[in-house]
Protein backbone atom coordinates (compact mmCIF):
# COMPACT_ATOMS: atom_id res chain seq x y z
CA UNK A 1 10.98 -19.50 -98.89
CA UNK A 2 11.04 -16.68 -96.44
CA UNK A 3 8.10 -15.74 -94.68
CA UNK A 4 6.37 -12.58 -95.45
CA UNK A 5 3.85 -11.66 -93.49
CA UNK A 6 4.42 -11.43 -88.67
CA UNK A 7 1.06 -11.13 -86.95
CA UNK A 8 1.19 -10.04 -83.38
CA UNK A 9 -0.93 -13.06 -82.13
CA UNK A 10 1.92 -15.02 -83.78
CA UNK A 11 5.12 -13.11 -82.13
CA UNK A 12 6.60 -14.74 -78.96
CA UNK A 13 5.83 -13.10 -75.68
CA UNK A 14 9.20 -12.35 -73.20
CA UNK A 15 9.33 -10.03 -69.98
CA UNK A 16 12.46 -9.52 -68.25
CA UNK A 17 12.70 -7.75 -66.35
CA UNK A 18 9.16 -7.61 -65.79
CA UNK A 19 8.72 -4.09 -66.24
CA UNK A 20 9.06 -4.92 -69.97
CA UNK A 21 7.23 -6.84 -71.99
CA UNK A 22 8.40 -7.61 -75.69
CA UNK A 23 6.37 -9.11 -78.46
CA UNK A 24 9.04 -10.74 -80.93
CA UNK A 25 7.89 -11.39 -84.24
CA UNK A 26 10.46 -13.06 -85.90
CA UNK A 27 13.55 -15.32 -85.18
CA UNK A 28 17.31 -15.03 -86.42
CA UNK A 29 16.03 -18.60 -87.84
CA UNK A 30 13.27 -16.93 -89.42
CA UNK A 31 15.63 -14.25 -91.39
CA UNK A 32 19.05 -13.53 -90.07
CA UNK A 33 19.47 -10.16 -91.85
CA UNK A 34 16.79 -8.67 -89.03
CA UNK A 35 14.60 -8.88 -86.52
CA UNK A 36 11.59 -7.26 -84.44
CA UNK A 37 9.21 -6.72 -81.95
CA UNK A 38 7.01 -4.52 -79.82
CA UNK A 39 8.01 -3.60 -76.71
CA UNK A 40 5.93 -2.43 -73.79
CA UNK A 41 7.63 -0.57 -71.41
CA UNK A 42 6.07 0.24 -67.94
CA UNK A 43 9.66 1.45 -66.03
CA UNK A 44 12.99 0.47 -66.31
CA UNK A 45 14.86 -1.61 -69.09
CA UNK A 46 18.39 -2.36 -67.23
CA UNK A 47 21.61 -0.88 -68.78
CA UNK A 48 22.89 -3.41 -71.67
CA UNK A 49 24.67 -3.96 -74.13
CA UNK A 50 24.44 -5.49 -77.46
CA UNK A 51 27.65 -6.65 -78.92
CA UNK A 52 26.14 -8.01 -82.37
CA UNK A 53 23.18 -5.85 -83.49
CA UNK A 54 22.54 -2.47 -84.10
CA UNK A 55 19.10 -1.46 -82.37
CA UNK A 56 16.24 0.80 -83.97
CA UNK A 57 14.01 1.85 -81.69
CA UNK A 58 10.19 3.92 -83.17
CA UNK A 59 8.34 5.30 -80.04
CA UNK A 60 4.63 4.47 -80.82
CA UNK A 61 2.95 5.92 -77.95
CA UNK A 62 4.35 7.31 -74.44
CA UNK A 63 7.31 8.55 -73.69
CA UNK A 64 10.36 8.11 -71.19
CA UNK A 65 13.86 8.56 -71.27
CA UNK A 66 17.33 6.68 -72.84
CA UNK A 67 20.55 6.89 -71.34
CA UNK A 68 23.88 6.53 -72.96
CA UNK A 69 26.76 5.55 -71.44
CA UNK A 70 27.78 4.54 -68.33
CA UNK A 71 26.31 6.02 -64.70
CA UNK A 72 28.69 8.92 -64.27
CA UNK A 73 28.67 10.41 -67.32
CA UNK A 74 26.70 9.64 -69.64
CA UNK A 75 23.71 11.53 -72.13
CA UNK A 76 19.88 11.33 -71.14
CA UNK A 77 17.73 11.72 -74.13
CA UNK A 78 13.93 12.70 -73.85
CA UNK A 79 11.83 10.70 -76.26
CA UNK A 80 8.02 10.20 -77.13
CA UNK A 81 5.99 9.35 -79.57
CA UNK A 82 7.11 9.30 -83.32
CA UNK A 83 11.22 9.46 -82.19
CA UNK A 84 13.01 7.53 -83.68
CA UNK A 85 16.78 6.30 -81.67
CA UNK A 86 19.66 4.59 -83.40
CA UNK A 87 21.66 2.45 -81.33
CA UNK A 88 24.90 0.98 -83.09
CA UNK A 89 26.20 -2.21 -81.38
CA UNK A 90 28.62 -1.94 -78.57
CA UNK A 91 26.52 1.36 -77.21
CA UNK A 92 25.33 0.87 -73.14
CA UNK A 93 22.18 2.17 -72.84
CA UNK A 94 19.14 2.02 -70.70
CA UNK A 95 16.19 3.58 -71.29
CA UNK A 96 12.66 4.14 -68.72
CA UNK A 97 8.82 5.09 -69.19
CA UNK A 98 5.31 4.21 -70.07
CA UNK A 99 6.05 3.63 -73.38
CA UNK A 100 5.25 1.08 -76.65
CA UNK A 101 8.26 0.84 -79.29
CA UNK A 102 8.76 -0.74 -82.43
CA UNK A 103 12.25 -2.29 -82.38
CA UNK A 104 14.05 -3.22 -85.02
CA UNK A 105 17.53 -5.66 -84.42
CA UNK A 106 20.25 -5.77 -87.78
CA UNK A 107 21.16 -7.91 -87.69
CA UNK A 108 18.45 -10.34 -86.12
CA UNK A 109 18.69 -10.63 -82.27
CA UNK A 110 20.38 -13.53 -80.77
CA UNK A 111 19.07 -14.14 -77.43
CA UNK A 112 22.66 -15.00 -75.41
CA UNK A 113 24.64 -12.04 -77.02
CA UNK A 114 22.95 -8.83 -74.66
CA UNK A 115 25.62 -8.24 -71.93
CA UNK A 116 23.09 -6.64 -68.69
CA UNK A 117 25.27 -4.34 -66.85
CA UNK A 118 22.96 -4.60 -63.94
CA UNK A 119 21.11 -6.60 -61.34
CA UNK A 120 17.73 -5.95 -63.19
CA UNK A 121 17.68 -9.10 -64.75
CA UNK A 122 19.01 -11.37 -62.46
C-alpha cells in the first residue's frame, strides 16, 4: 500500500552544496511516479543537469534568479514568491537566492542521475 501522508519531520535532510539545503519527503522506493521536497536556498545551486526527471519548482517565499543554458548564452529568469518554473529533463540550469521552493521530480529523483556541470559540488 502506498503511503499517503509526508511530514516534514519525516523527510530526509541533504545539503550540497551547502548553500542548499533540501528536505526530501519521499523516495523513488516510496512511489516511483514522483517525488519531492523543500528546498532552502541561501546562494548558489551549481549548474546541472537532470537526464531522467522533469523538475517543478513553486517559489514559497524569497526570490533569486534561474539560468538556462550554458554560461555564454543562456536566459536568466527573475523569480519570487508564488512562480512557478518547469524544467523538462535534459535542461542545464542553475538557479541563486534567499529562497524556499517546493520541488516536485516526475518522475521520482534518483540520486546518481544529476550530471553537476561545475565544481560546486565537488
Amino acid at each position: 500500500m502506498v503511503k499517503r501522508k509526508y511530514t516534514l519531520e519525516e523527510a530526509k535532510r541533504t545539503g550540497r552544496p551547502p548553500e542548499i539545503e533540501v528536505h526530501a519527503y519521499n523516495t523513488k522506493e516510496d512511489f516511483d511516479r514522483a517525488s519531492v521536497g523543500i528546498v532552502e536556498s541561501r546562494g548558489r545551486h551549481g549548474r546541472i543537469r537532470q537526464p531522467v526527471s522533469d523538475r517543478i519548482y513553486f517559489i514559497l517565499e524569497g526570490e533569486g534568479e534561474f539560468f538556462f543554458g550554458d554560461e555564454e548564452g543562456g536566459e536568466v529568469v527573475p523569480v519570487a514568491k508564488d512562480d512557478v518554473l518547469l524544467i523538462p529533463k535534459d535542461t542545464v540550469y542553475d538557479y541563486q537566492g534567499r529562497m524556499r521552493l517546493f520541488l516536485v521530480h516526475a518522475p521520482a529523483y534518483e540520486q546518481d542521475s544529476d550530471v553537476h556541470l561545475d565544481d560546486l559540488w565537488e
